[in-house]
Protein backbone atom coordinates (compact mmCIF):
# COMPACT_ATOMS: atom_id res chain seq x y z
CA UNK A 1 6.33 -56.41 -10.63
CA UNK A 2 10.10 -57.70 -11.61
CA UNK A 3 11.69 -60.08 -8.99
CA UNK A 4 14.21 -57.53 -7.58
CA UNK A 5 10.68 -54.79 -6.05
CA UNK A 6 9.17 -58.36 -4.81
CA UNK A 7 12.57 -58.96 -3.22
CA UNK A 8 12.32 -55.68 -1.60
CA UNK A 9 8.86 -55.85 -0.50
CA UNK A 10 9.79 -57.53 2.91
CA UNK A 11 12.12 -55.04 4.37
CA UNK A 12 9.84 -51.74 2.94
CA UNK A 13 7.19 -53.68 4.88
CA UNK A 14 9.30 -53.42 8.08
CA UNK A 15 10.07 -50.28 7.29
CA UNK A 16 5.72 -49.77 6.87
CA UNK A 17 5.44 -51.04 10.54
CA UNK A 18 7.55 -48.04 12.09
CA UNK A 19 5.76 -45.45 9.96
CA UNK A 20 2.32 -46.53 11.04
CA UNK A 21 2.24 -47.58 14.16
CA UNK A 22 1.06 -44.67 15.67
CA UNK A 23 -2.09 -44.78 13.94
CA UNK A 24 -2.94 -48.44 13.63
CA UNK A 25 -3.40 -51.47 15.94
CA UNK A 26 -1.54 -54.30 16.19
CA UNK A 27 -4.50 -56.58 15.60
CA UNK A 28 -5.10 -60.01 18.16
CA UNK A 29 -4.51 -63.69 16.72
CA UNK A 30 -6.90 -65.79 18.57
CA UNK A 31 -7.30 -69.41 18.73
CA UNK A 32 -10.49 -71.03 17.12
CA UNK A 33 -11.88 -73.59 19.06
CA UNK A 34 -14.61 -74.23 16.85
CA UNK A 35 -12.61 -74.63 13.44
CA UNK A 36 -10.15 -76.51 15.24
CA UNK A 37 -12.37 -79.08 16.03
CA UNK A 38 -13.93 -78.83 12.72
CA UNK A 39 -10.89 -78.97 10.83
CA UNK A 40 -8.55 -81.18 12.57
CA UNK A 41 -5.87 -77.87 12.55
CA UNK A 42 -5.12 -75.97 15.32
CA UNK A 43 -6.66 -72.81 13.57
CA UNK A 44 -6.01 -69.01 14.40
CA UNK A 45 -8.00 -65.97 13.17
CA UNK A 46 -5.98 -62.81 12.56
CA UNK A 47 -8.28 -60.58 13.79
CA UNK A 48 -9.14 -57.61 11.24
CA UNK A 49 -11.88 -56.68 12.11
CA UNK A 50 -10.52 -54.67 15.14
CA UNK A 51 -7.94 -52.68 13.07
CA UNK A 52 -8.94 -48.76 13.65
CA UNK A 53 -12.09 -48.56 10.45
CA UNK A 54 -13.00 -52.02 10.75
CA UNK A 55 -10.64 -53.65 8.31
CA UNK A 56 -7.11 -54.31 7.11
CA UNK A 57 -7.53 -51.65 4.74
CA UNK A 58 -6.07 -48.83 6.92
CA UNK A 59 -2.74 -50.86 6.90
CA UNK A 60 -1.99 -49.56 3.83
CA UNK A 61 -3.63 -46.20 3.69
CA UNK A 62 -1.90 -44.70 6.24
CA UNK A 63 1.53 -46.46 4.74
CA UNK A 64 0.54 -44.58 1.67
CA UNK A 65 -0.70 -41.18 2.95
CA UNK A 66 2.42 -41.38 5.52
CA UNK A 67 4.97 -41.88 1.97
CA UNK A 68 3.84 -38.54 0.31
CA UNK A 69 5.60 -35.46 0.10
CA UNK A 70 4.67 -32.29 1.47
CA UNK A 71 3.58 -30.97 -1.55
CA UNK A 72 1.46 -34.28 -2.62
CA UNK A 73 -0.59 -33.77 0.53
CA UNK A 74 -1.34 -29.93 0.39
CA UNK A 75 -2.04 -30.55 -3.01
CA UNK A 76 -5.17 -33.26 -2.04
CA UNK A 77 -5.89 -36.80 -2.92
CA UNK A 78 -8.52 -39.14 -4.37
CA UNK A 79 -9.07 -43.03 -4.31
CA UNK A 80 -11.53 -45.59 -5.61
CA UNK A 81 -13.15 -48.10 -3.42
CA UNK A 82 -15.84 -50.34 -2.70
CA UNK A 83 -16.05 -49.19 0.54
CA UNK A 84 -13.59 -50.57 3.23
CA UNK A 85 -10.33 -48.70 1.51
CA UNK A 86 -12.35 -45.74 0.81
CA UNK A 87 -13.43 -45.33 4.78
CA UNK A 88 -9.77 -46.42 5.92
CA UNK A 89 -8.36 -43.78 3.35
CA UNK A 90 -10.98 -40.59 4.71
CA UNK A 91 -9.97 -41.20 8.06
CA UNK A 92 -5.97 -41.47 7.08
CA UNK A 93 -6.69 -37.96 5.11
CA UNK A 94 -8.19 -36.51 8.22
CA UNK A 95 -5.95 -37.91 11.04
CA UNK A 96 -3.45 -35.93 8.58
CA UNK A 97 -5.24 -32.95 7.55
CA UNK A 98 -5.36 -33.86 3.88
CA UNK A 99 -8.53 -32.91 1.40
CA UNK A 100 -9.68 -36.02 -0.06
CA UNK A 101 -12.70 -37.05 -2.18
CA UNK A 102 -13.55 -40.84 -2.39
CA UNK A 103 -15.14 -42.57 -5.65
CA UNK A 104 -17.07 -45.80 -5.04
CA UNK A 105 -18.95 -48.18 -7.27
CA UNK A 106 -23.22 -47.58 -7.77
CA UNK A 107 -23.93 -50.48 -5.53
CA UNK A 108 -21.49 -49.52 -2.70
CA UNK A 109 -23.39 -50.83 1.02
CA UNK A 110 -25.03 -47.83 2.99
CA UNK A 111 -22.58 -48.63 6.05
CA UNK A 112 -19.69 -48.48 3.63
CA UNK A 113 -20.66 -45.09 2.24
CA UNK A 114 -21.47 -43.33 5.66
CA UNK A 115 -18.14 -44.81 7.10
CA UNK A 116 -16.30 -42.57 4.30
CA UNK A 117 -18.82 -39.70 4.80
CA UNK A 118 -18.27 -39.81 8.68
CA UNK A 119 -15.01 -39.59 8.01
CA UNK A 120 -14.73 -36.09 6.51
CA UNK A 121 -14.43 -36.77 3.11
CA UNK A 122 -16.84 -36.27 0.20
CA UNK A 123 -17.99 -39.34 -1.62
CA UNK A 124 -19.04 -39.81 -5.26
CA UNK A 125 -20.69 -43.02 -7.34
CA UNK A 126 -19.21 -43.52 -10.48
CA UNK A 127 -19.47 -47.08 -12.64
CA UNK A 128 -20.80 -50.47 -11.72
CA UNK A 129 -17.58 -52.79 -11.07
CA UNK A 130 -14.71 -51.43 -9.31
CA UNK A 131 -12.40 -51.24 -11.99
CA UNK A 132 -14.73 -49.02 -14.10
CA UNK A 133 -14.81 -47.17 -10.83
CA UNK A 134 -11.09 -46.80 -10.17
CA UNK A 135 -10.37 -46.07 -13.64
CA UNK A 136 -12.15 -42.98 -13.62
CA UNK A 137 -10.97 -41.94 -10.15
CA UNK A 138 -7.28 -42.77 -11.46
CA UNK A 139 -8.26 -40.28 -14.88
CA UNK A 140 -9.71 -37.72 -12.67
CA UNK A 141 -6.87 -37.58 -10.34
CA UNK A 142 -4.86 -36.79 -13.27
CA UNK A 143 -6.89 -33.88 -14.97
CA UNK A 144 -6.98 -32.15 -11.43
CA UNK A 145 -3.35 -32.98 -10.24
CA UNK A 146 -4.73 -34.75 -6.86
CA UNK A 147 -2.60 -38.12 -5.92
CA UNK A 148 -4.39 -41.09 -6.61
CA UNK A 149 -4.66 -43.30 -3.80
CA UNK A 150 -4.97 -46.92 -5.05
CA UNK A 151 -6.82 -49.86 -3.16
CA UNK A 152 -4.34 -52.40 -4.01
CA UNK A 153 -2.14 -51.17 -7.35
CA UNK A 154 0.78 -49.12 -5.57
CA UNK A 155 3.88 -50.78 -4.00
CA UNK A 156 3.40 -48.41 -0.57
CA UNK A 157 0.07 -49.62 -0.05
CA UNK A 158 1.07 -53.62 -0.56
CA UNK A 159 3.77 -52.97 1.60
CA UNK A 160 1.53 -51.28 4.30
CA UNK A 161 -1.26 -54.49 4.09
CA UNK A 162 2.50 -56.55 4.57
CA UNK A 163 2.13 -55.33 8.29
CA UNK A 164 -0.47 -57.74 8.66
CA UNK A 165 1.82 -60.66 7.90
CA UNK A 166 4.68 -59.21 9.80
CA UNK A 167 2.40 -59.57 12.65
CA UNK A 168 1.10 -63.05 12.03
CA UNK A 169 4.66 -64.13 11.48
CA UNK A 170 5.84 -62.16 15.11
CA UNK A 171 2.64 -63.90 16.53
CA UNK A 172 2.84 -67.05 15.22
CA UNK A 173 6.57 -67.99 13.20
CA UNK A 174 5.50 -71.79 12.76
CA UNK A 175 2.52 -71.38 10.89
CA UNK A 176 1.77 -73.72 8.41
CA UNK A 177 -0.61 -72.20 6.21
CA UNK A 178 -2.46 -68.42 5.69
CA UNK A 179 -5.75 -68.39 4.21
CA UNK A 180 -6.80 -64.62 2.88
CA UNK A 181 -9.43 -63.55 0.80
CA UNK A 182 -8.74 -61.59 -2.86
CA UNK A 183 -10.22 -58.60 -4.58
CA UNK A 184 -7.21 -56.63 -6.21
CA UNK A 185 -4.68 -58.61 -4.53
CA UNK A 186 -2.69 -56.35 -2.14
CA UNK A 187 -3.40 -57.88 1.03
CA UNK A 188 -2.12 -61.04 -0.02
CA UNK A 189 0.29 -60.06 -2.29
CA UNK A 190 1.55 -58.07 1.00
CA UNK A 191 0.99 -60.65 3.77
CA UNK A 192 2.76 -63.81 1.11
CA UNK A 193 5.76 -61.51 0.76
CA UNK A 194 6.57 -61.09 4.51
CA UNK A 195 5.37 -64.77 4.77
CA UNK A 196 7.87 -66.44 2.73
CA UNK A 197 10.25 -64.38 3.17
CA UNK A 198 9.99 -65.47 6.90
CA UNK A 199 9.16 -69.25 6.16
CA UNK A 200 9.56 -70.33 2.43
CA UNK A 201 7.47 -73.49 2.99
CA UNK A 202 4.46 -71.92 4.27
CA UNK A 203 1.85 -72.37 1.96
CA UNK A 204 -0.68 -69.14 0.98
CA UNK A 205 -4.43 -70.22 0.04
CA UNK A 206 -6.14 -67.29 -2.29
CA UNK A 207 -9.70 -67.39 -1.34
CA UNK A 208 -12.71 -65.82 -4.05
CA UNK A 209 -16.02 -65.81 -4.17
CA UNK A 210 -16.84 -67.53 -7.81
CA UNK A 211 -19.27 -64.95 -8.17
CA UNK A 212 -16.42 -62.39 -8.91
CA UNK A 213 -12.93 -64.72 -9.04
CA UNK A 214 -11.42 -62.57 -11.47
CA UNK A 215 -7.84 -63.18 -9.93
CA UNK A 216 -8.17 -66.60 -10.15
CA UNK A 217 -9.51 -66.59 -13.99
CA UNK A 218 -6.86 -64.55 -14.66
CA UNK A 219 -4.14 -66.42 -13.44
CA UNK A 220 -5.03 -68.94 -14.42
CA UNK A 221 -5.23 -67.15 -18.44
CA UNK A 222 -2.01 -65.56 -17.58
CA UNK A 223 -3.34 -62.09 -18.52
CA UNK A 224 -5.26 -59.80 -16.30
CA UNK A 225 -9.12 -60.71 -17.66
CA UNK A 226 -12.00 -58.18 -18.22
CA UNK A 227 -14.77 -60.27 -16.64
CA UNK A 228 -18.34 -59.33 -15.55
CA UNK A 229 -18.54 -60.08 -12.15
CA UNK A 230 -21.91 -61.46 -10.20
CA UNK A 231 -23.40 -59.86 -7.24
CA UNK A 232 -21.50 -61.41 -4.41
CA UNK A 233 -22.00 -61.00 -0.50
CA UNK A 234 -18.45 -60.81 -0.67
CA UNK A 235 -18.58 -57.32 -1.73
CA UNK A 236 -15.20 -56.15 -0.52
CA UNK A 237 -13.70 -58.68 -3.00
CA UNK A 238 -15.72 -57.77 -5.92
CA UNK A 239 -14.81 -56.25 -9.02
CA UNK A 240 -11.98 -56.65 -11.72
CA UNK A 241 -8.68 -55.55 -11.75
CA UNK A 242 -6.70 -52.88 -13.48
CA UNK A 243 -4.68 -53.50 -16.64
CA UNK A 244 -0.98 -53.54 -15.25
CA UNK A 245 -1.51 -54.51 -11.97
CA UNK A 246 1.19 -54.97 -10.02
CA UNK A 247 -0.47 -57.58 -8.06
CA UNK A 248 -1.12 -60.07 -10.36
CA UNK A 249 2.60 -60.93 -10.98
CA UNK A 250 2.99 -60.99 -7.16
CA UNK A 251 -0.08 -63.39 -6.81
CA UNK A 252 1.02 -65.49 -9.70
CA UNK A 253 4.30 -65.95 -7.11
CA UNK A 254 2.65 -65.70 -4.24
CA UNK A 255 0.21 -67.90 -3.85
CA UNK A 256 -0.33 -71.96 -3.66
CA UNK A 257 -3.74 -72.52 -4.70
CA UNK A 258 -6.92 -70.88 -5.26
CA UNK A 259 -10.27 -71.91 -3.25
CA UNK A 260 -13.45 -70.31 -4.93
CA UNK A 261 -16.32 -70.32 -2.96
CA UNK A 262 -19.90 -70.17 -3.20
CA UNK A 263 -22.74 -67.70 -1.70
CA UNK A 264 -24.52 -70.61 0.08
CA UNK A 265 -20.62 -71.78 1.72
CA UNK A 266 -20.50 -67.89 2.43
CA UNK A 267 -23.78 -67.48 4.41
CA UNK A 268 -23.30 -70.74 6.25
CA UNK A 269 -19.92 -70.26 7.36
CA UNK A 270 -20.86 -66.61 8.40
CA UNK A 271 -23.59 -67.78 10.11
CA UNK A 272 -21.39 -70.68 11.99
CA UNK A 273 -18.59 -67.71 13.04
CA UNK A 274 -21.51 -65.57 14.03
CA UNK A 275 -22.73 -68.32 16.17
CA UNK A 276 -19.63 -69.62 17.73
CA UNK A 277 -17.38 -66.59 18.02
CA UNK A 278 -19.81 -63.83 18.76
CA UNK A 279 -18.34 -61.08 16.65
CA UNK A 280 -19.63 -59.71 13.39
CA UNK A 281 -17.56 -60.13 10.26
CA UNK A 282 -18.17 -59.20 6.56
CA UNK A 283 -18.76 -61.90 3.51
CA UNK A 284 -15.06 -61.55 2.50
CA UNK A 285 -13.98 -63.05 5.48
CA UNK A 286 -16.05 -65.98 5.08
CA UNK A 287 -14.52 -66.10 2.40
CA UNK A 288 -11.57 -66.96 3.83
CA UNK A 289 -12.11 -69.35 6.43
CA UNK A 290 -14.50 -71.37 3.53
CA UNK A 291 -11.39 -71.82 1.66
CA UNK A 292 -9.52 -72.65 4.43
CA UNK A 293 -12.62 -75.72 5.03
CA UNK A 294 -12.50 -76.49 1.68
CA UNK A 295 -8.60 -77.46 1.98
CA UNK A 296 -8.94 -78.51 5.62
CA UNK A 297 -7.52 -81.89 5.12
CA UNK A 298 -4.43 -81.36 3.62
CA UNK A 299 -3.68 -79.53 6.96
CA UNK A 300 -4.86 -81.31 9.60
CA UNK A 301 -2.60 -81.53 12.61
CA UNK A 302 -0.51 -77.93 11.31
CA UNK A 303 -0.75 -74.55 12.37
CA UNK A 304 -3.37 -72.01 10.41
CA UNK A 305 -4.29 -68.25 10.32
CA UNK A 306 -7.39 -67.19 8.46
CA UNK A 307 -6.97 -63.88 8.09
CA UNK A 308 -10.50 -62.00 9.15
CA UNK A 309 -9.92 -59.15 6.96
CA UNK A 310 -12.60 -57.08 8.01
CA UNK A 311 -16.17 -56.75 10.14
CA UNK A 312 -17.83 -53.69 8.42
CA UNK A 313 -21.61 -55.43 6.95
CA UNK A 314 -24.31 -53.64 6.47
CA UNK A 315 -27.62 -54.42 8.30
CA UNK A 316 -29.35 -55.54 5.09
CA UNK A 317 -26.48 -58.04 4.19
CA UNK A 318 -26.57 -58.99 8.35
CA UNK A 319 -30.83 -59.69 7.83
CA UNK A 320 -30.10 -61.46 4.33
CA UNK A 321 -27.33 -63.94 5.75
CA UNK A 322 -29.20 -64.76 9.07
């Protein structure tokens, strides 16, 4: 993405906030006791995991759905996703009468796949990493002239995860520091746009699991990497990313530093949340708030957001972690 689309991202985002509004939440940003303390920052979790589907992911599926013409909506759509995008896309197809079908990945969670089932739309398994996945989904969309709904590689869906930092900025305009977890790169790419834009020294921790930190890697390579990823409890992070992504470039501006994390900092930090905040949340955003620990110090006494991107685990992941 050149400089003059990232220089436009924050007022399509604004423009994103008006166009969904009526079918998503403007999510809470509650004060952490408990990481406060921890920390030494006076920490605030954007709460995602009350957005309508359980995660940020509708943000930008309705933005998306909401952009097409007419014609591009009678005509049907399809998508790729682990899970999370996948159920926030079905239920943006049926909220707007639009046929979908939904491609995920082999080893897509059970509560994942009925989410997108529940939702009306029919769901396929195709490939073992998400990129395999959304390759296919992006070829078949193609062949059967259906619009192709990407999790993160589409400016209308970057702009619609933006609403999330249009909020945090609304909620909070002297924030210090964001901390949000990375698969493909949209959410953050969205919520560091709208960030900056508002406060050019706030800094933007990317947080991966190392099991699949194929962002990171790649950045770091400066070229988007093919790299086998590990099973990770972070599952709504996992995969690779699609030659051409628009996101990296943005992340590659976007963000400070990188924090990759580890399954044991995963399940204890899940664990801790679970304990101290009473609300279930998925591995990806312990993924978050463990690169937000693993930072801590450099922040002490400021003003942070971990961004709980989402609450939708599955009962097996729940029995493994506890």
């Amino acid at each position: 993405m050149n400089k003059k689309n990232l220089d436009s991202l924050p007022s399509s985002i604004k423009e994103a906030v008006n166009r969904i509004k009526d079918f998503t939440r403007v999510t809470p940003l509650e004060y952490s006791a408990y990481l406060s303390e921890l920390s030494g920052a006076e920490v605030w979790l954007k709460l995602e995991n009350f957005q309508v589907t359980g995660s940020f992911k509708a943000r930008g599926a309705f933005n998306k759905v909401l952009s097409l013409s007419e014609e591009e909506k009678m005509g049907g759509c399809v998508t790729a996703s682990s899970g999370n995008h996948g159920a926030a896309s079905a239920f943006a197809m049926r909220e707007l009468g639009i046929k979908g079908l939904v491609f995920v990945p082999e080893a897509t969670s059970s509560v994942k796949v009925n989410a997108i089932k529940n939702s009306g739309c029919e769901v396929r398994f195709h490939g073992e990493d998400g990129v395999d996945t959304e390759n296919f989904a992006r070829d078949y969309a193609t062949k059967n002239k259906l619009t192709y709904l990407s999790p993160y590689n589409d400016f209308d869906v970057i702009s619609g995860q933006g609403t999330c930092g249009f909020e945090i900025m609304d909620q909070l305009p002297d924030c210090d520091v964001i901390s949000v977890s990375v698969g493909g790169g949209g959410l953050i790419s969205g919520i560091g746009a709208y960030a900056k834009f508002s406060n050019k020294i706030l800094d933007i921790i990317g947080c991966q699991p190392t099991n699949s930190a194929v962002m990171a890697h790649s950045i770091d390579a400066d070229e988007i990497l093919d790299i086998e990823s590990e099973p990770t409890l972070s599952d709504g992070t996992a995969g690779g990313i699609e030659k051409g992504a628009i996101t990296f470039e943005l992340c590659k501006q976007l963000i400070d530093r990188f924090e990759l994390i580890s399954e044991n900092e995963i399940i204890m930090n899940l664990n801790n949340f679970i304990d101290n905040h009473r609300m279930l949340i998925e591995g990806a955003a312990s993924v978050a708030i463990s690169g937000f620990l693993a930072t801590k110090r450099k922040y002490a006494g400021k003003k942070a957001v971990i961004v709980i991107c989402g609450g939708n685990i599955s009962r097996d992941s729940l029995k493994e972690i506890i």
